[in-house]
C-alpha atoms as a PDB file:
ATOM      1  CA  UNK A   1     -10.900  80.114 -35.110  1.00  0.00           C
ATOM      2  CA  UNK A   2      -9.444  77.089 -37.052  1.00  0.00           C
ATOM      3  CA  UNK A   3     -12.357  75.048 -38.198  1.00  0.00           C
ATOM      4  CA  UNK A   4     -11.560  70.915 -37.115  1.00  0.00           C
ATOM      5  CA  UNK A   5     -11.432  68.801 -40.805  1.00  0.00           C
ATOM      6  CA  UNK A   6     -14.182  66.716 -41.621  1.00  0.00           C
ATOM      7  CA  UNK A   7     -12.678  63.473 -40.879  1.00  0.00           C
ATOM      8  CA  UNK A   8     -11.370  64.478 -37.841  1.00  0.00           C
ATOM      9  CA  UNK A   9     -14.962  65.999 -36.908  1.00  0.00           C
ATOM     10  CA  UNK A  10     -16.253  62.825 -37.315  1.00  0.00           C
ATOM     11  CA  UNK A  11     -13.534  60.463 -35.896  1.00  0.00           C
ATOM     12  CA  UNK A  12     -14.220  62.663 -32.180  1.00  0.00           C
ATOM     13  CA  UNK A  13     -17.744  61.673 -32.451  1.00  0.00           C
ATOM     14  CA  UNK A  14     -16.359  58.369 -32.649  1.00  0.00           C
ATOM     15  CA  UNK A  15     -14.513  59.022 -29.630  1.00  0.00           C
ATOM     16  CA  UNK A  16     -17.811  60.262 -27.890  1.00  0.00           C
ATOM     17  CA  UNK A  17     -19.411  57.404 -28.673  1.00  0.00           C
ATOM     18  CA  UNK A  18     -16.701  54.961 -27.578  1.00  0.00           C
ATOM     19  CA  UNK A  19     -17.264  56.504 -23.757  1.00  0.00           C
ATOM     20  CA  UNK A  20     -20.647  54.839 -23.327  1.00  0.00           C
ATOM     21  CA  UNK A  21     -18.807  51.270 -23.749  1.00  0.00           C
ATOM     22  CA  UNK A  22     -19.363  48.877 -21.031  1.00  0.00           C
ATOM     23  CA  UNK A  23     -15.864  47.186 -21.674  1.00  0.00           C
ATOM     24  CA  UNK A  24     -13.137  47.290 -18.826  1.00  0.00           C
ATOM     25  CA  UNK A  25     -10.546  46.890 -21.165  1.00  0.00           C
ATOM     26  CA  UNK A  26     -11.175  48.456 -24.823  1.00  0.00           C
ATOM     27  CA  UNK A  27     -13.970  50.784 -25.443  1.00  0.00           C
ATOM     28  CA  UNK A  28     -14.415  51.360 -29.257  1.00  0.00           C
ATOM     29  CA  UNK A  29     -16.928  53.891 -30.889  1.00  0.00           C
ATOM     30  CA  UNK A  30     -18.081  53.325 -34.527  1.00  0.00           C
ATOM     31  CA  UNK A  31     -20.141  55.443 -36.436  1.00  0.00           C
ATOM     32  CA  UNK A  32     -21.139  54.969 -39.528  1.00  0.00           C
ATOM     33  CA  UNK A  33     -21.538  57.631 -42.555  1.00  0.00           C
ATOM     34  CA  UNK A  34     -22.880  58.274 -45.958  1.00  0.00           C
ATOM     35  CA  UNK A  35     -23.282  61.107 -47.418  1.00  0.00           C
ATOM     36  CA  UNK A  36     -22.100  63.032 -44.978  1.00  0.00           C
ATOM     37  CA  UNK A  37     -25.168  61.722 -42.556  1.00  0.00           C
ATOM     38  CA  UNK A  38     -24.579  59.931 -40.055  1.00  0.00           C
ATOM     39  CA  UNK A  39     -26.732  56.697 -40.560  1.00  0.00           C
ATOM     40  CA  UNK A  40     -25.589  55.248 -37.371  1.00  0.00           C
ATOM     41  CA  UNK A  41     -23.483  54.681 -34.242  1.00  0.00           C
ATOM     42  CA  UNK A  42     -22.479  51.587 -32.335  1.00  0.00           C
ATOM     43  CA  UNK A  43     -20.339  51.059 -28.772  1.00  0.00           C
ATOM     44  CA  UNK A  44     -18.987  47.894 -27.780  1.00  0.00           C
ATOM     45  CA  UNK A  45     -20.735  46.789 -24.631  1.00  0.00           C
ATOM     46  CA  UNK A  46     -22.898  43.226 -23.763  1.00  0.00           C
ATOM     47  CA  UNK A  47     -26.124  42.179 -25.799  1.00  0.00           C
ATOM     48  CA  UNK A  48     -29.065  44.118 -24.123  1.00  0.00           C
ATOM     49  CA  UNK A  49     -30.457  42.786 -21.399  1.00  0.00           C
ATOM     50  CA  UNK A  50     -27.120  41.247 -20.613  1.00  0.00           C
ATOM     51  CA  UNK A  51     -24.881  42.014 -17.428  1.00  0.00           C
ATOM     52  CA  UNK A  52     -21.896  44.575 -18.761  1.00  0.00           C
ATOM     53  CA  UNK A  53     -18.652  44.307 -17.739  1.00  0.00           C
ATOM     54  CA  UNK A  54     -18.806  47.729 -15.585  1.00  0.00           C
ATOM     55  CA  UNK A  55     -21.818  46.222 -14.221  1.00  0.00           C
ATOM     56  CA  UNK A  56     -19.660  42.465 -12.779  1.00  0.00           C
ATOM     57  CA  UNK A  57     -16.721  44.508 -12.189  1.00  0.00           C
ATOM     58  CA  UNK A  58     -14.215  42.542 -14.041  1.00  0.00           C
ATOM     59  CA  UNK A  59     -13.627  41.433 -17.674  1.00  0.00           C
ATOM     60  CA  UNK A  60     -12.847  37.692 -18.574  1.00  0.00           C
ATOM     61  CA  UNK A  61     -10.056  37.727 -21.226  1.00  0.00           C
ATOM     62  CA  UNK A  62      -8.257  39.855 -18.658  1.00  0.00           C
ATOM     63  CA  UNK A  63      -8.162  37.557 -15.993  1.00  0.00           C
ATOM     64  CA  UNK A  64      -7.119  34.761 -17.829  1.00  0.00           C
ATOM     65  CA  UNK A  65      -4.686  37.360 -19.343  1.00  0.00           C
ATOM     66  CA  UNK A  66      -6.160  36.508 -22.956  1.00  0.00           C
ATOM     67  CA  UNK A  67      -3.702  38.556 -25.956  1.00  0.00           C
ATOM     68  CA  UNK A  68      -5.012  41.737 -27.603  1.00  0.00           C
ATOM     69  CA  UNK A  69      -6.425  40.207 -30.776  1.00  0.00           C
ATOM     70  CA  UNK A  70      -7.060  36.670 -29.410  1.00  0.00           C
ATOM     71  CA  UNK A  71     -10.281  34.826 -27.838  1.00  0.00           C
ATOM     72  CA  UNK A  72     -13.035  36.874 -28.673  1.00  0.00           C
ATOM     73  CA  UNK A  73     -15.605  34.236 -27.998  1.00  0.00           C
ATOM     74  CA  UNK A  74     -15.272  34.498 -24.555  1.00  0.00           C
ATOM     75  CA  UNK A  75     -15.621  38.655 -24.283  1.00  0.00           C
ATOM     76  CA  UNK A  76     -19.244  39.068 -22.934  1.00  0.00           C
ATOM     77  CA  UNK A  77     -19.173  42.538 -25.546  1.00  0.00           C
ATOM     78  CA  UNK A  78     -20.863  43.315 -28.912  1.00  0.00           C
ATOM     79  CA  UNK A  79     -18.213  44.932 -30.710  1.00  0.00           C
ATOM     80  CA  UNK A  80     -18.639  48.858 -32.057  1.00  0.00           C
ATOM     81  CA  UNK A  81     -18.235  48.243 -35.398  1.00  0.00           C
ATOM     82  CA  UNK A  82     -20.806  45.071 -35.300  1.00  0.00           C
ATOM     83  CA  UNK A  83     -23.587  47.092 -33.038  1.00  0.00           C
ATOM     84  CA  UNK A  84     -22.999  50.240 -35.820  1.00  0.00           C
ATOM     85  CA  UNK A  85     -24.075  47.699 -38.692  1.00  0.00           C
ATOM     86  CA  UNK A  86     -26.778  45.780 -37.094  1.00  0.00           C
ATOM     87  CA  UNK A  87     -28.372  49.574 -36.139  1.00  0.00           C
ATOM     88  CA  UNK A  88     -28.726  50.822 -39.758  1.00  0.00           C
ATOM     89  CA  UNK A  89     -30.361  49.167 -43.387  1.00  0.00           C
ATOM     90  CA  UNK A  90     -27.798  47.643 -45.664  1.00  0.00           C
ATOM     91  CA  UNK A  91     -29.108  50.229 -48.265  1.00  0.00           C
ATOM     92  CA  UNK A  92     -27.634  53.002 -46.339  1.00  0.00           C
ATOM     93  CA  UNK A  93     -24.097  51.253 -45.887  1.00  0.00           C
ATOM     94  CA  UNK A  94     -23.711  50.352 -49.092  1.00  0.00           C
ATOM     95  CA  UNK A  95     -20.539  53.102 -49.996  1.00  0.00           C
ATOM     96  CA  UNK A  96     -20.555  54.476 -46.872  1.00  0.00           C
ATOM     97  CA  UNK A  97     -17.497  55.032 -44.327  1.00  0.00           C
ATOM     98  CA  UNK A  98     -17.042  53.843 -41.174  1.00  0.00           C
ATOM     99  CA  UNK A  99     -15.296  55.992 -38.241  1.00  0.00           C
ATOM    100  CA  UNK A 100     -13.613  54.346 -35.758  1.00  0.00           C
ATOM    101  CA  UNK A 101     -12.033  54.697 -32.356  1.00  0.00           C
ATOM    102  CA  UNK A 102     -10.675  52.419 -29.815  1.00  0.00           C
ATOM    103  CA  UNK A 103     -10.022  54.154 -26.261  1.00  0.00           C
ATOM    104  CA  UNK A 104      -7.785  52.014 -23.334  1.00  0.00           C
ATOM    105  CA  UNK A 105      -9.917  51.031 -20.762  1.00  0.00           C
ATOM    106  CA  UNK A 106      -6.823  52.180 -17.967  1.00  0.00           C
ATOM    107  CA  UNK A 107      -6.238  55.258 -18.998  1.00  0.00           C
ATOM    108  CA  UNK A 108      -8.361  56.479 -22.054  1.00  0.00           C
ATOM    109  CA  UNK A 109      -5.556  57.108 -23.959  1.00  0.00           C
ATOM    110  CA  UNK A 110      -6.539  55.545 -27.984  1.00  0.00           C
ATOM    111  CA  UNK A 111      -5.385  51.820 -28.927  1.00  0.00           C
ATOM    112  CA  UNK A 112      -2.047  51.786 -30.555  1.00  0.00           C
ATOM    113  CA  UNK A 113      -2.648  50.140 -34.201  1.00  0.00           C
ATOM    114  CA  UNK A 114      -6.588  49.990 -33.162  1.00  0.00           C
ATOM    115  CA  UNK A 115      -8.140  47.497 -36.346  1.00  0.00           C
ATOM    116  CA  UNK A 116     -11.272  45.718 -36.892  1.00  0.00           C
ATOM    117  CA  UNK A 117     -11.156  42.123 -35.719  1.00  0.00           C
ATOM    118  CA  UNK A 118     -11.646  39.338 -38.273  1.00  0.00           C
ATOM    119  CA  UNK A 119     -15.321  38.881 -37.856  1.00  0.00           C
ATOM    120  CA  UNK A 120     -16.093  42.831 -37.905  1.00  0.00           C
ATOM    121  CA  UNK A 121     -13.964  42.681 -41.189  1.00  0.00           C
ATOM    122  CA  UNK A 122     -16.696  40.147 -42.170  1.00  0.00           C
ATOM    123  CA  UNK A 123     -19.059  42.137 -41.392  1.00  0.00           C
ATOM    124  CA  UNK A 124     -18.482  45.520 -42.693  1.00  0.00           C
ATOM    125  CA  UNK A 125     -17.093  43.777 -46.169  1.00  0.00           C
ATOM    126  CA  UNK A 126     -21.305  42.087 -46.336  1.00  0.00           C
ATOM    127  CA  UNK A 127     -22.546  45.870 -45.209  1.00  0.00           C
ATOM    128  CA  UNK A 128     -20.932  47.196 -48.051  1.00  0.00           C
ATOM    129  CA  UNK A 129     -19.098  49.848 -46.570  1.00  0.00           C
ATOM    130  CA  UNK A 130     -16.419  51.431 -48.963  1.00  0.00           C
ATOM    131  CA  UNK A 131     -13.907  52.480 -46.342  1.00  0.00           C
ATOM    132  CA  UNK A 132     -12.905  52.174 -42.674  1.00  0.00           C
ATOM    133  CA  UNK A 133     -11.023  55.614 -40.831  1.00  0.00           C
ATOM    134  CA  UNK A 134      -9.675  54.599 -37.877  1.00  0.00           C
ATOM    135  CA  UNK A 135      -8.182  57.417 -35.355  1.00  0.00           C
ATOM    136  CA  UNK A 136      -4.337  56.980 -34.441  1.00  0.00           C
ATOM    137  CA  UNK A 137      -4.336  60.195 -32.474  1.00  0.00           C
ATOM    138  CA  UNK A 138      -5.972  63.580 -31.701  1.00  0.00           C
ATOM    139  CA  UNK A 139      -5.108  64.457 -35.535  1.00  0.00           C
ATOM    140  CA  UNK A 140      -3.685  61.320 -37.993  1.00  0.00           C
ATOM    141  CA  UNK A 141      -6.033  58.709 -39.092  1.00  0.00           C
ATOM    142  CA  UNK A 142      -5.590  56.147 -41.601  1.00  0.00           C
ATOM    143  CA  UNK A 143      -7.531  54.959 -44.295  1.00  0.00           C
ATOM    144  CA  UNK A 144      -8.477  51.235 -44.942  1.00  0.00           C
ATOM    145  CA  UNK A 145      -9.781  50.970 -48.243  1.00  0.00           C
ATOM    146  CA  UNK A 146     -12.196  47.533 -47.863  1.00  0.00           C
ATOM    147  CA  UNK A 147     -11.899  46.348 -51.061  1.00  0.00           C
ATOM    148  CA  UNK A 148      -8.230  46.755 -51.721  1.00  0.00           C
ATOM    149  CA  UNK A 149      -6.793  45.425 -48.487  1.00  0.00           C
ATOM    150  CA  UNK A 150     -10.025  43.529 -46.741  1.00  0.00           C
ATOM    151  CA  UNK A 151     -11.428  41.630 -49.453  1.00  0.00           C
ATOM    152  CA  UNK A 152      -8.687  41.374 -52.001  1.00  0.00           C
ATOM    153  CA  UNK A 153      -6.391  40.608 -49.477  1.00  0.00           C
ATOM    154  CA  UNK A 154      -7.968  38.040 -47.392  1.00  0.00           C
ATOM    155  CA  UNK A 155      -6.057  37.249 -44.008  1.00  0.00           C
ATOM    156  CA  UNK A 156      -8.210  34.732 -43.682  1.00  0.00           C
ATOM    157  CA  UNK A 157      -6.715  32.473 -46.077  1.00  0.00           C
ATOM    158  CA  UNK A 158      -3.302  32.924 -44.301  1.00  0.00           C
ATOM    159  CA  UNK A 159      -0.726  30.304 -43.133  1.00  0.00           C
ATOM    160  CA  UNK A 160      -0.141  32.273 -40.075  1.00  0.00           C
ATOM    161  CA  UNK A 161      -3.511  31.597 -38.445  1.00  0.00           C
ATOM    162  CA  UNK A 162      -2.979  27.641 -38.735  1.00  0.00           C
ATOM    163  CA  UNK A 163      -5.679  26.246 -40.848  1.00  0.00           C
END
């Protein structure tokens, strides 16, 4: 018996996670870990109380056939990475890693070139989380080093976005 890598271990409970989403088209799974503990997970899916997706049957940015990357303000969903950090004390993200996968709604194969969005960025750069694994298949991962290429390279500042 080949024993699974620790990374890897930890990116399929990810992937576990991600399948209680609520989203019709992405469903991401975050967990969060320090220490090797798991301090906590988060699934994208509406604010409680809220109708899901699943639950109305049909997802907004896809009808109006809204870009991958674009118009997040008008997805009803709490994004993984976002409900991971709001479910654990700042103390215990500070150096920590964050695991994530993103799953396709259609088919559940994972998200070509899956990322953080721009305000998740924001967010897990304030948790203080060291590092972001994201999953590009049953085996390879890459590793997104926050402070290198998050905070020292800020997108934000960028011609390309029009400000």
């Amino acid at each position: 018996m080949t024993r699974r890598d620790k990374v890897n271990y930890y990116l399929d409970i990810a992937q576990t996670v991600a399948v209680r989403s609520t989203c019709l088209r992405r469903r991401y799974g975050a967990i969060i870990v320090k220490n090797d503990e798991i301090v906590s997970t988060g699934y994208n899916g509406a604010p409680r109380g809220r109708r899901n997706c699943t639950d109305l049957n049909f997802c907004r940015r896809e009808q109006l056939n809204v870009p991958r990357g674009e118009r997040y303000e008008i997805c009803r969903s709490v994004h993984a990475e976002a409900n991971a950090i709001i479910s654990a004390a700042r103390r215990d993200m500070l150096g920590a890693e964050l695991y994530l996968v993103g799953l396709n709604g259609r088919d559940d194969g994972l998200v070509e070139n899956a990322d953080s969005c721009p305000m998740c960025k924001r967010l897990i750069i304030n948790a203080g989380i060291s590092n972001v694994i994201v999953r590009d298949n049953d085996n390879e991962y890459r590793v997104i080093s926050v402070d290198d290429e998050w905070v020292g390279n800020d997108d934000s500042l960028s011609d390309k976005l029009g400000y």
